[in-house]
N, C-alpha and C. Protein backbone atom coordinates (compact mmCIF):
# COMPACT_ATOMS: atom_id res chain seq x y z
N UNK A 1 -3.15 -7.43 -11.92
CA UNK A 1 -1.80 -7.00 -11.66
C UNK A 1 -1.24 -7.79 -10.48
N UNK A 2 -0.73 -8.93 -10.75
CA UNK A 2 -0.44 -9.52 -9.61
C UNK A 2 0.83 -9.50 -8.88
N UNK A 3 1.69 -8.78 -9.68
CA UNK A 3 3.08 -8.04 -9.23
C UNK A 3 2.67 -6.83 -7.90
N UNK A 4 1.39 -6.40 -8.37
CA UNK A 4 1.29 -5.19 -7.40
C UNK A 4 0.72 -5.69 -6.47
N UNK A 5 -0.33 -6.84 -6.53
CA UNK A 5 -0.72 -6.97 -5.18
C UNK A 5 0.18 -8.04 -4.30
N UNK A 6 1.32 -8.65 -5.15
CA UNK A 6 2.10 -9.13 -3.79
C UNK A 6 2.31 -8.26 -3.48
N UNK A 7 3.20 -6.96 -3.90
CA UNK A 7 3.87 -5.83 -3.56
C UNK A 7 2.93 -5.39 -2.05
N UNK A 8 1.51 -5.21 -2.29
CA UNK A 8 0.86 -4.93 -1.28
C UNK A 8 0.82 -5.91 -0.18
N UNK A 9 0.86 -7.38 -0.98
CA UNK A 9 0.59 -8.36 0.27
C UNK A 9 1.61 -8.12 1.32
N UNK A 10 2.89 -7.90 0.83
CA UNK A 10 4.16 -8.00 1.36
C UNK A 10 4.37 -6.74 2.72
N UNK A 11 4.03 -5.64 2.32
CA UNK A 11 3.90 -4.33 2.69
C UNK A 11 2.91 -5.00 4.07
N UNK A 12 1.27 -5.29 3.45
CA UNK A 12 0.62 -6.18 4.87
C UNK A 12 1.13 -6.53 5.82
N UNK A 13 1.82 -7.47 5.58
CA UNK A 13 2.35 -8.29 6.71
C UNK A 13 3.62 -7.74 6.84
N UNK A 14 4.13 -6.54 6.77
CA UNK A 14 5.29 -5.67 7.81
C UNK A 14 4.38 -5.41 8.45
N UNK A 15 2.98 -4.68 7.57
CA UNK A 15 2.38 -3.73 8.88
C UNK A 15 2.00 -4.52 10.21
N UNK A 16 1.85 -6.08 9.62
CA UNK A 16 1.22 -6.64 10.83
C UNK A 16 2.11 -6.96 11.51
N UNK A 17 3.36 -7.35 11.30
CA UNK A 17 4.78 -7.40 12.12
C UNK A 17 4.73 -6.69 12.77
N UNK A 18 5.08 -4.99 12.49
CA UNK A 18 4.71 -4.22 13.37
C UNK A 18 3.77 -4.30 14.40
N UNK A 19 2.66 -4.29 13.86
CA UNK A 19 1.80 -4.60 15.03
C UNK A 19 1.58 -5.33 16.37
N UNK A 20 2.27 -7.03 15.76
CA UNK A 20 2.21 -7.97 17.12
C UNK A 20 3.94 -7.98 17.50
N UNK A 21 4.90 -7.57 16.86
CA UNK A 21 6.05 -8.00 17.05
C UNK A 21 7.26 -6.99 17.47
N UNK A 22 7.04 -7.14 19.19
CA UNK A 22 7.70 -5.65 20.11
C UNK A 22 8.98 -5.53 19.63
N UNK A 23 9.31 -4.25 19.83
CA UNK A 23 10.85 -4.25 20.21
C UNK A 23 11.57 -3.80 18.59
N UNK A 24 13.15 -3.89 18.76
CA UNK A 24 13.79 -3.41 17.43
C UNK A 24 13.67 -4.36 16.40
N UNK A 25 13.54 -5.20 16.67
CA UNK A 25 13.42 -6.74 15.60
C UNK A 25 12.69 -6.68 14.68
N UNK A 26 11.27 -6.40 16.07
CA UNK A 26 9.90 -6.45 14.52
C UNK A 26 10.16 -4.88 13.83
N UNK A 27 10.58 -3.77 14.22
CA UNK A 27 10.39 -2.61 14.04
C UNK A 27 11.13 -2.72 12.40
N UNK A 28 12.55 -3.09 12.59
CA UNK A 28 13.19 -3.79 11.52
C UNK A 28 13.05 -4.77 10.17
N UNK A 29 12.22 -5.81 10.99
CA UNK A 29 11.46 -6.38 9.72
C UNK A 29 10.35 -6.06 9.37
N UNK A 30 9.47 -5.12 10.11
CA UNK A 30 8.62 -4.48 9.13
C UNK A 30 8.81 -3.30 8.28
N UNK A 31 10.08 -2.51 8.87
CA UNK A 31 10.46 -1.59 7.71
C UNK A 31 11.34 -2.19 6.36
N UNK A 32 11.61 -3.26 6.21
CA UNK A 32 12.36 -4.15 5.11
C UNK A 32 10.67 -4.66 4.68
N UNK A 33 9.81 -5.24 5.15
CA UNK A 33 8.67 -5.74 3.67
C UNK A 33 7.70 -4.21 3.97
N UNK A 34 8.16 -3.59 4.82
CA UNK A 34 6.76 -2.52 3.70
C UNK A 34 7.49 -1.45 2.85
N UNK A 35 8.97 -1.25 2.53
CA UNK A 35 9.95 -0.67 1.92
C UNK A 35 9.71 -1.88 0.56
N UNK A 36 9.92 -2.97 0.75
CA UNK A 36 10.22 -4.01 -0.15
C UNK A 36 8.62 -3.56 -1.25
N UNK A 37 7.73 -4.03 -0.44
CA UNK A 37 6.39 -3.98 -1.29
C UNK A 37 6.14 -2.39 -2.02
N UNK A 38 5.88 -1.52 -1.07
CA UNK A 38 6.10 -0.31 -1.54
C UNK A 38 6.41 0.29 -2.63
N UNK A 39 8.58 -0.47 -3.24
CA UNK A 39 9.61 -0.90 -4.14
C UNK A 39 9.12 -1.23 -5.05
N UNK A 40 8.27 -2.12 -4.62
CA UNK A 40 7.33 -3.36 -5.90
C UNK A 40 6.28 -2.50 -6.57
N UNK A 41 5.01 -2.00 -5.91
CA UNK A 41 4.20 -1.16 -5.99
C UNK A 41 4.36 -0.31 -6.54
N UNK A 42 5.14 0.89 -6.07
CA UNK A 42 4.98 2.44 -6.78
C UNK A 42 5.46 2.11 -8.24
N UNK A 43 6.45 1.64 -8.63
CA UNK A 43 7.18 1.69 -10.07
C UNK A 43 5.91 0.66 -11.14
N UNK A 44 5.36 -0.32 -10.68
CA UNK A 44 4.69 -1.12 -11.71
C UNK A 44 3.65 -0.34 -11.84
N UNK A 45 2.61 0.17 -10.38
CA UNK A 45 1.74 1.12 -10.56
C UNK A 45 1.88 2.09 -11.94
N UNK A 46 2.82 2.68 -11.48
CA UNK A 46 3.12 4.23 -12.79
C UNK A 46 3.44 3.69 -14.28
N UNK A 47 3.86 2.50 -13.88
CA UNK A 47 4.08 1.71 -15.54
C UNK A 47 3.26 1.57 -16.01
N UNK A 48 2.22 0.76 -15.07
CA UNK A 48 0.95 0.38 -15.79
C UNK A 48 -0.08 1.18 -16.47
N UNK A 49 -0.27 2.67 -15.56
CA UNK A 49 -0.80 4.07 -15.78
C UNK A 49 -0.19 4.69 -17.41
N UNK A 50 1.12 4.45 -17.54
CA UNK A 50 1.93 5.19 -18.35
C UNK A 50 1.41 4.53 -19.59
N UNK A 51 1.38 3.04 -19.72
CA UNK A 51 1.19 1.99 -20.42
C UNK A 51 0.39 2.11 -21.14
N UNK A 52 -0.94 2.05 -20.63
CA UNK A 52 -2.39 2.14 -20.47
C UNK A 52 -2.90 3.75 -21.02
N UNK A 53 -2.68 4.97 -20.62
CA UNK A 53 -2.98 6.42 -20.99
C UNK A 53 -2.50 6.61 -22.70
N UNK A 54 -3.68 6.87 -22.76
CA UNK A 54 -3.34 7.92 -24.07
C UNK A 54 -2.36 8.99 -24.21
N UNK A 55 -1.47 9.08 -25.15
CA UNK A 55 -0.09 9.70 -24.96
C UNK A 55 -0.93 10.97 -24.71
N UNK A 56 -1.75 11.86 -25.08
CA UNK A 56 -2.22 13.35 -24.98
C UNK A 56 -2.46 13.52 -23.37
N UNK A 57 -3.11 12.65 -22.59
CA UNK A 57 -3.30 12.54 -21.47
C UNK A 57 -2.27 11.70 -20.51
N UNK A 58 -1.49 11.45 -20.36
CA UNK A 58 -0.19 11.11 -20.26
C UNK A 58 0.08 12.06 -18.73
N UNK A 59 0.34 13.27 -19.01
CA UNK A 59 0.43 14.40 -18.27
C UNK A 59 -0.37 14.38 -17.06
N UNK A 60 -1.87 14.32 -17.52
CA UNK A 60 -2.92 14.17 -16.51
C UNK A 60 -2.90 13.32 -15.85
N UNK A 61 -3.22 12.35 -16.12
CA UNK A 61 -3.19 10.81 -15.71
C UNK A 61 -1.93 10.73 -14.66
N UNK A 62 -0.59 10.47 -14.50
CA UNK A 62 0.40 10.71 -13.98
C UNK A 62 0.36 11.99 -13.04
N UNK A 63 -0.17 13.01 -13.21
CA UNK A 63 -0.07 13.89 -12.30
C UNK A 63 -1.14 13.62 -11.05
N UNK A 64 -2.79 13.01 -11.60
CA UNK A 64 -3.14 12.71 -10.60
C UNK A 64 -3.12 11.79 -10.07
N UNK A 65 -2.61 10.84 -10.29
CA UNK A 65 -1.83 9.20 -10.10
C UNK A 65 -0.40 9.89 -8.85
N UNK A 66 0.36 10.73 -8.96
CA UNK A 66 0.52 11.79 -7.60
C UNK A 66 0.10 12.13 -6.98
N UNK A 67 -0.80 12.53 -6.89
CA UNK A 67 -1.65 13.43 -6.05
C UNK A 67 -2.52 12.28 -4.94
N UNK A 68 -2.91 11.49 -5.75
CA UNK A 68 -3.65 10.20 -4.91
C UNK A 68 -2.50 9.69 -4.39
N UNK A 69 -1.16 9.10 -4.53
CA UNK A 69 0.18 9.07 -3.81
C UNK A 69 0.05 9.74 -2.66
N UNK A 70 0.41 10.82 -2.86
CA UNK A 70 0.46 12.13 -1.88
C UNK A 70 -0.50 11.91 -0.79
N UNK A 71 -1.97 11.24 -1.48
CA UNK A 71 -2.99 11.83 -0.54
C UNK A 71 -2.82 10.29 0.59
N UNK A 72 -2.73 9.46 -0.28
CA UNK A 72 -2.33 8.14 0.84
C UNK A 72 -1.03 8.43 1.72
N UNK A 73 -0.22 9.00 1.36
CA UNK A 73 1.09 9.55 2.37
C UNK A 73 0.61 9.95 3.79
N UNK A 74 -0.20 11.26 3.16
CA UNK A 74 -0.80 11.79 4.38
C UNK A 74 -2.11 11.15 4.94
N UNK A 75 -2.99 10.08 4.49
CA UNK A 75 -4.13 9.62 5.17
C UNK A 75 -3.62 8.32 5.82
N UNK A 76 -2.41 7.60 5.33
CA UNK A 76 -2.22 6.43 6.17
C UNK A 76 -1.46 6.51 7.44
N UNK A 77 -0.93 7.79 7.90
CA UNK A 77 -0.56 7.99 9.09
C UNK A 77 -1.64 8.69 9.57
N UNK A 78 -2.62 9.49 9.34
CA UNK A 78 -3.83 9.74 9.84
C UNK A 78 -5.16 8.46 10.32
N UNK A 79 -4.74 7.66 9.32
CA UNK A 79 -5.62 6.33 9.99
C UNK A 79 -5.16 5.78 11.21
N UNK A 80 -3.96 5.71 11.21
CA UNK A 80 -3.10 4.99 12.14
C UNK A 80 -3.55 5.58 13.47
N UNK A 81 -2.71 7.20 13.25
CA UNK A 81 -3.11 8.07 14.50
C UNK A 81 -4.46 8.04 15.57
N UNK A 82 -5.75 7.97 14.60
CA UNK A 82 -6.89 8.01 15.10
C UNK A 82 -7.13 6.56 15.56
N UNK A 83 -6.91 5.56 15.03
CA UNK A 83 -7.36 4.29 15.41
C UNK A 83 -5.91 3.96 16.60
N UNK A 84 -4.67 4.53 16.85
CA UNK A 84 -4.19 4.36 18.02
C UNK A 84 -4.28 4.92 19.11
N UNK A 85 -5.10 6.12 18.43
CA UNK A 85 -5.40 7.30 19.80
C UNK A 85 -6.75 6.37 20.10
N UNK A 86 -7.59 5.75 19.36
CA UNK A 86 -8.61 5.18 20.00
C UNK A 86 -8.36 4.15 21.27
N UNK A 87 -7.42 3.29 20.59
CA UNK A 87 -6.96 1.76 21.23
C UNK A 87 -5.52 2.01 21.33
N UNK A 88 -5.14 1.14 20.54
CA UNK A 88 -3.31 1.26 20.84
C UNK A 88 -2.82 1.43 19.25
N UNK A 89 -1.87 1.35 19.50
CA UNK A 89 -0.43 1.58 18.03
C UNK A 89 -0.75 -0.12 17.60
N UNK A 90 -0.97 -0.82 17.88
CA UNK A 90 -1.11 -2.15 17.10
C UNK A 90 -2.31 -2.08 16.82
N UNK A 91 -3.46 -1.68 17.09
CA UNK A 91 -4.77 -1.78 16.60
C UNK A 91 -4.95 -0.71 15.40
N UNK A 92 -3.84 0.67 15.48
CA UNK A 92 -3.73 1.25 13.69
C UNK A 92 -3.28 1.01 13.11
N UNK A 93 -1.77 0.09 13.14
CA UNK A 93 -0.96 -0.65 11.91
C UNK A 93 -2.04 -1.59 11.77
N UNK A 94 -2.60 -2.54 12.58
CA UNK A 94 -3.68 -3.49 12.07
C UNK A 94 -5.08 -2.94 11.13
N UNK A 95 -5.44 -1.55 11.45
CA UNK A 95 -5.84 -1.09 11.27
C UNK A 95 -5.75 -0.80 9.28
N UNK A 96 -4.74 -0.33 9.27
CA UNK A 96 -4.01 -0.02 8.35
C UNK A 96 -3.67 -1.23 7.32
N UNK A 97 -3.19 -2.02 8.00
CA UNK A 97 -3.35 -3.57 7.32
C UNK A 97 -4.39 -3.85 6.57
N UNK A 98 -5.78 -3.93 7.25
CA UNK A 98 -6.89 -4.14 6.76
C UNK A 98 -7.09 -3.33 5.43
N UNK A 99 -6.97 -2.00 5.76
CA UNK A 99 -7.20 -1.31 4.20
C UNK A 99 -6.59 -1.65 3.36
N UNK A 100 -5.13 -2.17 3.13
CA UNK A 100 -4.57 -2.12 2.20
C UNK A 100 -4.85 -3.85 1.51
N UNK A 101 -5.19 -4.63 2.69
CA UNK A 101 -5.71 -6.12 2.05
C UNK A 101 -7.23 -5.82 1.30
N UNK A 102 -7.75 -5.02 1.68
CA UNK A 102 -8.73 -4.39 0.86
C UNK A 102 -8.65 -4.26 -0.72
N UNK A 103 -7.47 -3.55 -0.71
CA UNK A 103 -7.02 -3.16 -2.21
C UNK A 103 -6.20 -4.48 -2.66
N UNK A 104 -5.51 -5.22 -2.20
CA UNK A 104 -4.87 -6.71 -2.83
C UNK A 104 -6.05 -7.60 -3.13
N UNK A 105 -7.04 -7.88 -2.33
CA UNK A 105 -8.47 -8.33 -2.87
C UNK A 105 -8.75 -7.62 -3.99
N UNK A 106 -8.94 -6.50 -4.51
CA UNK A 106 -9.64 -5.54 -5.60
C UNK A 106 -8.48 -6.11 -6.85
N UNK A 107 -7.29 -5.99 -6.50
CA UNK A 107 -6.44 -6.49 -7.56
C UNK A 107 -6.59 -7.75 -8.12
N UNK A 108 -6.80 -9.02 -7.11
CA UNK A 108 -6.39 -10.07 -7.44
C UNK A 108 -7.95 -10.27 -8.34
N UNK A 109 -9.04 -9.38 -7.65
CA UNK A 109 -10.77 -9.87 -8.55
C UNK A 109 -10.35 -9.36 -9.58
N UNK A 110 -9.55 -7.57 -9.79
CA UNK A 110 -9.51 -7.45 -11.13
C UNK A 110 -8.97 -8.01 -11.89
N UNK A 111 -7.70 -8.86 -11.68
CA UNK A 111 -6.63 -9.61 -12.18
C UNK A 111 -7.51 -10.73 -12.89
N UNK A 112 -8.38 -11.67 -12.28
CA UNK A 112 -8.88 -12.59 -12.30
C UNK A 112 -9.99 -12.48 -13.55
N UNK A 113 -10.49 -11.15 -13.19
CA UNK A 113 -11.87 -10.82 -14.26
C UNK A 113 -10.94 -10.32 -15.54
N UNK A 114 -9.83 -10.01 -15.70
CA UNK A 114 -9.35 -9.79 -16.86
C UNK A 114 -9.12 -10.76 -17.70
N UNK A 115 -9.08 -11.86 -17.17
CA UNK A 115 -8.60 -13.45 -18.07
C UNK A 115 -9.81 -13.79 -18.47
């Protein structure tokens, strides 16, 4: 899915904007690419789910395809929190960065192993 993992790449590097780049500027351009990727992300995600599911399970599939949504809502400001209460607010957006290049790696191997 290589639509989704720019979507993620893109999202990355706000977070890392954020991270090294003070003030209203960076605050600004990292809320434009992790809004942008995000944009990209959530809608192809649910397409692909929708795509892919057996119409009977349709329901399921999509509901917990939410719920894992939901649960990243609330764990990626919990990563943040703990790894800035450790160090600073740039070491949990970086922080945070890392996981999600995690998952753009997992895409691009699965992408790759599908051909």
């Amino acid at each position: 899915m290589p639509g989704m993992a720019g979507g993620l790449a893109v999202a990355v590097a706000g977070l890392l904007v954020a991270a090294v780049v003070p003030g209203l500027f960076g605050v600004l351009v990292a809320a434009v690419a992790i809004g942008f990727g995000t944009g990209v992300v959530t809608p192809l995600g649910f397409a692909h789910l929708a795509a892919s599911t057996p119409r009977e399970r349709l329901g399921q599939t999509m509901g917990s395809a939410e719920v894992g949504r939901e649960l990243g809502d609330a764990g990626g400001p919990l990563l943040v929190g703990v790894l800035a209460a450790a160090a600073s607010l740039g070491w949990g957006l970086t922080g945070l960065a890392v996981v999600l290049s995690v998952l753009v790696v997992a895409l691009w191997v699965g992408a790759a192993s599908r051909r």
